[in-house]
Protein backbone atom coordinates (compact mmCIF):
# COMPACT_ATOMS: atom_id res chain seq x y z
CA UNK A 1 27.85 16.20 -32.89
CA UNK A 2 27.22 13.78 -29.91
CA UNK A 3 29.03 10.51 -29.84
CA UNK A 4 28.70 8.01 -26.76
CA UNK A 5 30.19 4.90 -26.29
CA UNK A 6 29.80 2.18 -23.71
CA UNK A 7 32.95 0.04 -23.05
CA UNK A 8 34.35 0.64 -25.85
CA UNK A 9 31.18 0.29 -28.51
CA UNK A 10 29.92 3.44 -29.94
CA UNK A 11 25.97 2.96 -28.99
CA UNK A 12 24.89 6.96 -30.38
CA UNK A 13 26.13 9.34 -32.64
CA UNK A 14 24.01 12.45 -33.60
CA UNK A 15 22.48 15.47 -32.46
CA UNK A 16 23.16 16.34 -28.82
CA UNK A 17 20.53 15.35 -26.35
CA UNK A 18 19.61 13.50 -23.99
CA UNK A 19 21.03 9.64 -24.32
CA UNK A 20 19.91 6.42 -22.41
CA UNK A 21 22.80 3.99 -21.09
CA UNK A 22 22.16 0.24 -21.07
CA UNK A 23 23.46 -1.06 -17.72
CA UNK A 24 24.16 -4.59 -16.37
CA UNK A 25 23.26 -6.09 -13.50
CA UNK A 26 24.27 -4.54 -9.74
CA UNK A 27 27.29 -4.65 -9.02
CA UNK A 28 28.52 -4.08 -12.31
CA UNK A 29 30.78 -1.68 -13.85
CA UNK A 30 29.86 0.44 -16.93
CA UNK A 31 32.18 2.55 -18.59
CA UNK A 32 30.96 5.45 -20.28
CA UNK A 33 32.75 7.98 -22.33
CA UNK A 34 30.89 11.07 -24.25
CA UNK A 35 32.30 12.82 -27.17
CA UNK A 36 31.12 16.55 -28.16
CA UNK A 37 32.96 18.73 -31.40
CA UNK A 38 31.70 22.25 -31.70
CA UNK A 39 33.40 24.65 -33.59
CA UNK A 40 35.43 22.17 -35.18
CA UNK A 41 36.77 21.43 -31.01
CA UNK A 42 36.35 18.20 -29.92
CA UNK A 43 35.28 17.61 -26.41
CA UNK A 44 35.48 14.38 -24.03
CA UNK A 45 34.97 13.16 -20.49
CA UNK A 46 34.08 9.74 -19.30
CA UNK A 47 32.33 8.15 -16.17
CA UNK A 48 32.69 4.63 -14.48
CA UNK A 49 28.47 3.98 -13.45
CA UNK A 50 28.33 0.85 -11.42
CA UNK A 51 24.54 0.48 -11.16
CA UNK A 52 23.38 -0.89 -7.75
CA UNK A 53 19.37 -2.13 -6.49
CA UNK A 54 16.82 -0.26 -4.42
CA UNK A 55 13.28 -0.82 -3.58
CA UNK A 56 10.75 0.65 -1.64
CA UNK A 57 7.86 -1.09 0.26
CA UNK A 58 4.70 0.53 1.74
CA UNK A 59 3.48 -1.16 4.26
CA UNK A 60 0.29 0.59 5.49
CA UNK A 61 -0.82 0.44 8.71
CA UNK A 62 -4.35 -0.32 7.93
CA UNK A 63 -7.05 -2.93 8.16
CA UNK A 64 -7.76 -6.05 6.06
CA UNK A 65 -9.92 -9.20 6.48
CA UNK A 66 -8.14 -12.54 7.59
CA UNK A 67 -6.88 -14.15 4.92
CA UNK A 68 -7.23 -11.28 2.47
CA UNK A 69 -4.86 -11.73 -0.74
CA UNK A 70 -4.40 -8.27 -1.49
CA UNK A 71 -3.27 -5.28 0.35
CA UNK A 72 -4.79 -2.36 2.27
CA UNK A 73 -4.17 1.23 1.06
CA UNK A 74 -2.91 3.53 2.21
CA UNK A 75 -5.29 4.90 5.37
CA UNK A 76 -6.63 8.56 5.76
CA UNK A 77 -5.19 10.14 9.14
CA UNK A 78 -2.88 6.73 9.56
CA UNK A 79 0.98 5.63 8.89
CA UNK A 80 2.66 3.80 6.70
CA UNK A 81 5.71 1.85 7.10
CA UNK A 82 8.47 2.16 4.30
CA UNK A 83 11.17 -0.45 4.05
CA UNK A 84 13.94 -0.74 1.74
CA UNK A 85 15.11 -3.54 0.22
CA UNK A 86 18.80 -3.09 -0.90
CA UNK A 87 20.81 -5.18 -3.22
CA UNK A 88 24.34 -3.58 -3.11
CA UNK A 89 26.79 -5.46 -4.72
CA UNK A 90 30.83 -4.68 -5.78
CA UNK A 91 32.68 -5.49 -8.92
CA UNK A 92 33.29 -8.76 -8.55
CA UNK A 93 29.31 -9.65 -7.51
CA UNK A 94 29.66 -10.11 -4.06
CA UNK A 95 26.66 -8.70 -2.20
CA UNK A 96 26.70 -5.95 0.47
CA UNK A 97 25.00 -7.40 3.98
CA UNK A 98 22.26 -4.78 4.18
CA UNK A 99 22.44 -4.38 8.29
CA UNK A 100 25.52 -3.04 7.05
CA UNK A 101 24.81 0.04 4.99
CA UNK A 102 23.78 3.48 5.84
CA UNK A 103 19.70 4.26 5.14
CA UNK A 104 19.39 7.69 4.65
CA UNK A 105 15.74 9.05 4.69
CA UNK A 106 13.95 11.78 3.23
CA UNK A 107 10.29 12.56 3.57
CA UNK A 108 8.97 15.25 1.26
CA UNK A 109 11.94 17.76 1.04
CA UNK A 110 12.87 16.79 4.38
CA UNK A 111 15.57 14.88 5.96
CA UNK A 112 14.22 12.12 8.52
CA UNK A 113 17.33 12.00 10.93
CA UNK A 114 15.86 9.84 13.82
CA UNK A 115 15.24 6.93 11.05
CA UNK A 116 18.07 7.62 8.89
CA UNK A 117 21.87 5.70 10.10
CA UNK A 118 23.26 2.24 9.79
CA UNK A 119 20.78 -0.51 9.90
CA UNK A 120 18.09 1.53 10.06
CA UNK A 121 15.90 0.05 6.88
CA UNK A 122 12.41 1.23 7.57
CA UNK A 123 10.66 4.17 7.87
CA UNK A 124 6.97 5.08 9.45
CA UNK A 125 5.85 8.14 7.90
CA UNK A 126 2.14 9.27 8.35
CA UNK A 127 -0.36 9.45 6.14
CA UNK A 128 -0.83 12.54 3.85
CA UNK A 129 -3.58 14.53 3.38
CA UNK A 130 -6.63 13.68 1.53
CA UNK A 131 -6.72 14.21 -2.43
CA UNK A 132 -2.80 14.67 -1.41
CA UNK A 133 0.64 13.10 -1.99
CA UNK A 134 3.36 12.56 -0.60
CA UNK A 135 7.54 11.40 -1.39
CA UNK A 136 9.44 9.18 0.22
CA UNK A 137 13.19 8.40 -1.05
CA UNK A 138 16.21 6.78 0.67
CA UNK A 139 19.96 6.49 -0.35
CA UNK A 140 21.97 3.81 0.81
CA UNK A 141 25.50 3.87 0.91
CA UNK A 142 27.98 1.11 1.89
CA UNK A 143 30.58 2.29 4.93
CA UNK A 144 33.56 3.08 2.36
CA UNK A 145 30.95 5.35 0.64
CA UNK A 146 32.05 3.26 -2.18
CA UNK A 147 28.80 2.05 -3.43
CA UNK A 148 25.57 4.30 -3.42
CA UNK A 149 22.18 3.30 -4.43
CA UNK A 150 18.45 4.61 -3.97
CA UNK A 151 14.99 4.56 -4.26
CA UNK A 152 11.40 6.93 -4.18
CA UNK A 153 7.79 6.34 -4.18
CA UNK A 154 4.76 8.56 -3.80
CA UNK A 155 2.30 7.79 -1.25
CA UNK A 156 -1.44 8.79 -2.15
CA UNK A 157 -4.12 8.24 0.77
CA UNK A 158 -7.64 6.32 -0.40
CA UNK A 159 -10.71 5.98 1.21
CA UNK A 160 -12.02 3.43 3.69
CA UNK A 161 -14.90 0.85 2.74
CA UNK A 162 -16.65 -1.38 4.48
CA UNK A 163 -17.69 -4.63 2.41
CA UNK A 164 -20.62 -7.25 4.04
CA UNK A 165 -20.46 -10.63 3.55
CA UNK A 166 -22.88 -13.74 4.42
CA UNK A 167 -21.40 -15.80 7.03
CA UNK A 168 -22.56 -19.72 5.77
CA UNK A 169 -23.04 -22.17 8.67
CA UNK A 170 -21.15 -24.55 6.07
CA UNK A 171 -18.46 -23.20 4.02
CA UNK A 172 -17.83 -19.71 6.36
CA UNK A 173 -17.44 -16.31 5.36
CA UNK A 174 -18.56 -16.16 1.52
CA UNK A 175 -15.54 -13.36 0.85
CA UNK A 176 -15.51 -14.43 -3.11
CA UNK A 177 -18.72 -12.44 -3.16
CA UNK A 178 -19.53 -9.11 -0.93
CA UNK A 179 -23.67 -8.68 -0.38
CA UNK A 180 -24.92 -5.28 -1.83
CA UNK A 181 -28.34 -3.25 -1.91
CA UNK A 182 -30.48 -6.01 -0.86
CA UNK A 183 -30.27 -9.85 0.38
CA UNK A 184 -33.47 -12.18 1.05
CA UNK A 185 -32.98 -13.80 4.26
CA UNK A 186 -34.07 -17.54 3.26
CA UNK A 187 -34.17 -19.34 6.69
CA UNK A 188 -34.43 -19.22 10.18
CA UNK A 189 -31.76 -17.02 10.80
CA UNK A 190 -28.65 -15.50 9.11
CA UNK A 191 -25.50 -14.06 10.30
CA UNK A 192 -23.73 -11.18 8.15
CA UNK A 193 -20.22 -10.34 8.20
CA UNK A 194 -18.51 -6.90 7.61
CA UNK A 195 -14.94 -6.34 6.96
CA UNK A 196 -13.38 -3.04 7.15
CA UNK A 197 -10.88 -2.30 4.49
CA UNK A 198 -8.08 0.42 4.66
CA UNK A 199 -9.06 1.77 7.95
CA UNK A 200 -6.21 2.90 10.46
CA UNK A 201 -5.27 0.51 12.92
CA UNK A 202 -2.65 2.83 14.94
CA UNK A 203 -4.88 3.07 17.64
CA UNK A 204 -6.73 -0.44 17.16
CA UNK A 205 -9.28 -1.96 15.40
CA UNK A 206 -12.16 0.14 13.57
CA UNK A 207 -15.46 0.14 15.74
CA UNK A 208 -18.27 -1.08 13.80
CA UNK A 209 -21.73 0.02 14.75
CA UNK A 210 -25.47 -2.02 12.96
CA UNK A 211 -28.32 -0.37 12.79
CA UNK A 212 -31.36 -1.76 12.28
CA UNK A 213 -34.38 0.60 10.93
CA UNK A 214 -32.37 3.61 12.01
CA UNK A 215 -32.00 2.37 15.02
CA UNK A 216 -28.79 1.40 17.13
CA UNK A 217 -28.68 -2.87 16.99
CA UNK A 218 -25.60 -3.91 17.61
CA UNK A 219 -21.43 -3.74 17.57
CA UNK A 220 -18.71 -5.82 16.01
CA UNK A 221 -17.91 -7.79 13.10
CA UNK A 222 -21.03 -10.01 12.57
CA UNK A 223 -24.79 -9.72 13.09
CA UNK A 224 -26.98 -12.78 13.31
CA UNK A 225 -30.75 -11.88 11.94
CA UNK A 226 -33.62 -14.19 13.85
CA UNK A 227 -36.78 -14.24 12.57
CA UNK A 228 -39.72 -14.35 15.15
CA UNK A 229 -43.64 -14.94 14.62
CA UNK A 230 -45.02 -15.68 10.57
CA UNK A 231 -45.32 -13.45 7.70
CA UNK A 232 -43.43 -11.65 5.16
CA UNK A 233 -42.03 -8.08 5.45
CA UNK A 234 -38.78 -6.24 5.35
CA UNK A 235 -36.48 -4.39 7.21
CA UNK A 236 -33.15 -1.48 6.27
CA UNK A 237 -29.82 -2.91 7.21
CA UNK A 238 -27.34 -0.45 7.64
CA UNK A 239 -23.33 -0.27 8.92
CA UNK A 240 -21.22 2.35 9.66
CA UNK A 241 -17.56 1.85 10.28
CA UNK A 242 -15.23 4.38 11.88
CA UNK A 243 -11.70 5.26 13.30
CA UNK A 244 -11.47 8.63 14.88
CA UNK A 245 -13.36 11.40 14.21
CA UNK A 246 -12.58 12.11 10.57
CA UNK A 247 -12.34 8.59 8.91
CA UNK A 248 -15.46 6.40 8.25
CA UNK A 249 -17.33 4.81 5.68
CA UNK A 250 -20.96 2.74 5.36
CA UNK A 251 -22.77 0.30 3.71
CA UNK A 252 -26.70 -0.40 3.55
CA UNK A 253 -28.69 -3.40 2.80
CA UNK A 254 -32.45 -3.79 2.18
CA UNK A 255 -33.70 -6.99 4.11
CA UNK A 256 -36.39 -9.32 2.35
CA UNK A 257 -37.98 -12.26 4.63
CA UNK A 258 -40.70 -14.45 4.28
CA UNK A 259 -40.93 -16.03 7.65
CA UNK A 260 -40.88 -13.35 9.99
CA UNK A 261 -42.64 -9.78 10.91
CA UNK A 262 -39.53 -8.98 12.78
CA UNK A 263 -36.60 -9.35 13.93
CA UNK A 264 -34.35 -9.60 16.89
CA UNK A 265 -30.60 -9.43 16.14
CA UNK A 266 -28.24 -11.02 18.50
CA UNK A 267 -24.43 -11.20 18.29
CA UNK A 268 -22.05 -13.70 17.81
């Protein structure tokens, strides 16, 4: 028979196993005593658990349109940059300045000693392996070793995309609504804008290469389609976006016009 009680209350009696403890806020002290009999012998210990709070944020390193409301994943063959946010606090509520506390770092099943010390609250780890994973955990400790607390995630890598976009003369980049398979150029011109999402940025800015029938066009961000002479036709669109050797991904439009046999693509 297993009986446990929290500050006095008896919160489980039964069959022994495995028992979940309620506890308060950090800072705050929880007394917890456990009862066993077997054999007709009774048993008992109890623990003071003063819960404290940890959390981990991933930062990645990785590309993301201006403006862009949500955040880049983690990048194939990048780094990510960990930070821990600690909220130590003592018995009587008063919080722990976290410049003060000792970060201690562990990457995988390995100790990170360069990163780990007083102070030291982030972390850049790089990037695991595709279709891999990879742990990241801290404990923080306040100087009297006193008060301990700590944290883990798991870091997954996911791959790039490239998204296109009309550019509007007017209202700007249309980014509520990325342009896919085919777009119908209705004017004179039109400029199209591609933004790179999740891509590495250790070593700078992805390179984005335009191709226009298969054939090299142009470089950069946007491309700005011109029609020339009268007719209607179309033409293949088509992007690829890299960093390094191993990480790159591409996107394809078919091109409708109705005022043009060809075209000539200039830059912005």
């Amino acid at each position: 028979m297993l009986t446990v009680s929290l500050s006095g209350k008896e919160i489980y009696k039964g069959a022994v196993q495995p028992v979940a403890i309620p506890l308060g806020k950090a800072g705050s002290v929880a007394n917890v005593k456990v009862a066993v009999s077997s054999g007709g012998v009774p048993y008992s210990q109890s623990v003071f658990i003063q819960p404290q709070d940890v959390v981990l944020i991933a930062e990645p390193i990785s590309s993301a349109p201006p403006l862009y409301l949500g955040k880049p994943l983690v990048p194939i063959a990048g780094s990510v940059r960990v930070v821990a946010m600690a909220n130590l606090r003592d018995a009587r509520g008063k919080t722990i300045d976290p410049a003060t506390l000792s970060y201690a770092w562990t990457v995988d099943t390995t100790q990170i000693a360069n990163f780990s010390g007083i102070g030291k609250q982030a972390l850049m780890v790089a990037s695991p392996l595709q279709y891999r994973a990879r742990s990241v955990s801290v404990a923080v400790t306040s100087q009297n070793g006193s008060l301990v607390g700590g944290a883990s995630l798991s870091l997954t890598s996911k791959d790039p995309s490239v998204r296109i976009y009309q550019n509007d003369p007017l209202l700007g980049i249309r980014f509520d609504r990325a342009i896919s398979e085919s777009y119908a150029i209705a004017g004179a011109e039109a400029t199209l804008y591609a933004a790179p999402f999740s891509f590495p940025t250790t070593s700078g800015a992805p390179l984005l290469q335009w191709f226009l029938n298969g054939a090299p066009a142009q470089t950069g961000n946007a491309v700005t389609l011109r029609s020339a002479g009268s007719g209607e036709g179309s033409a293949s669109l088509s992007l690829v976006a890299s960093a390094g050797n191993s990480t790159t991904a591409t996107a394809s439009l078919s091109l409708s016009f109705g005022a043009a046999k060809n075209f000539n693509l200039f830059g912005l």
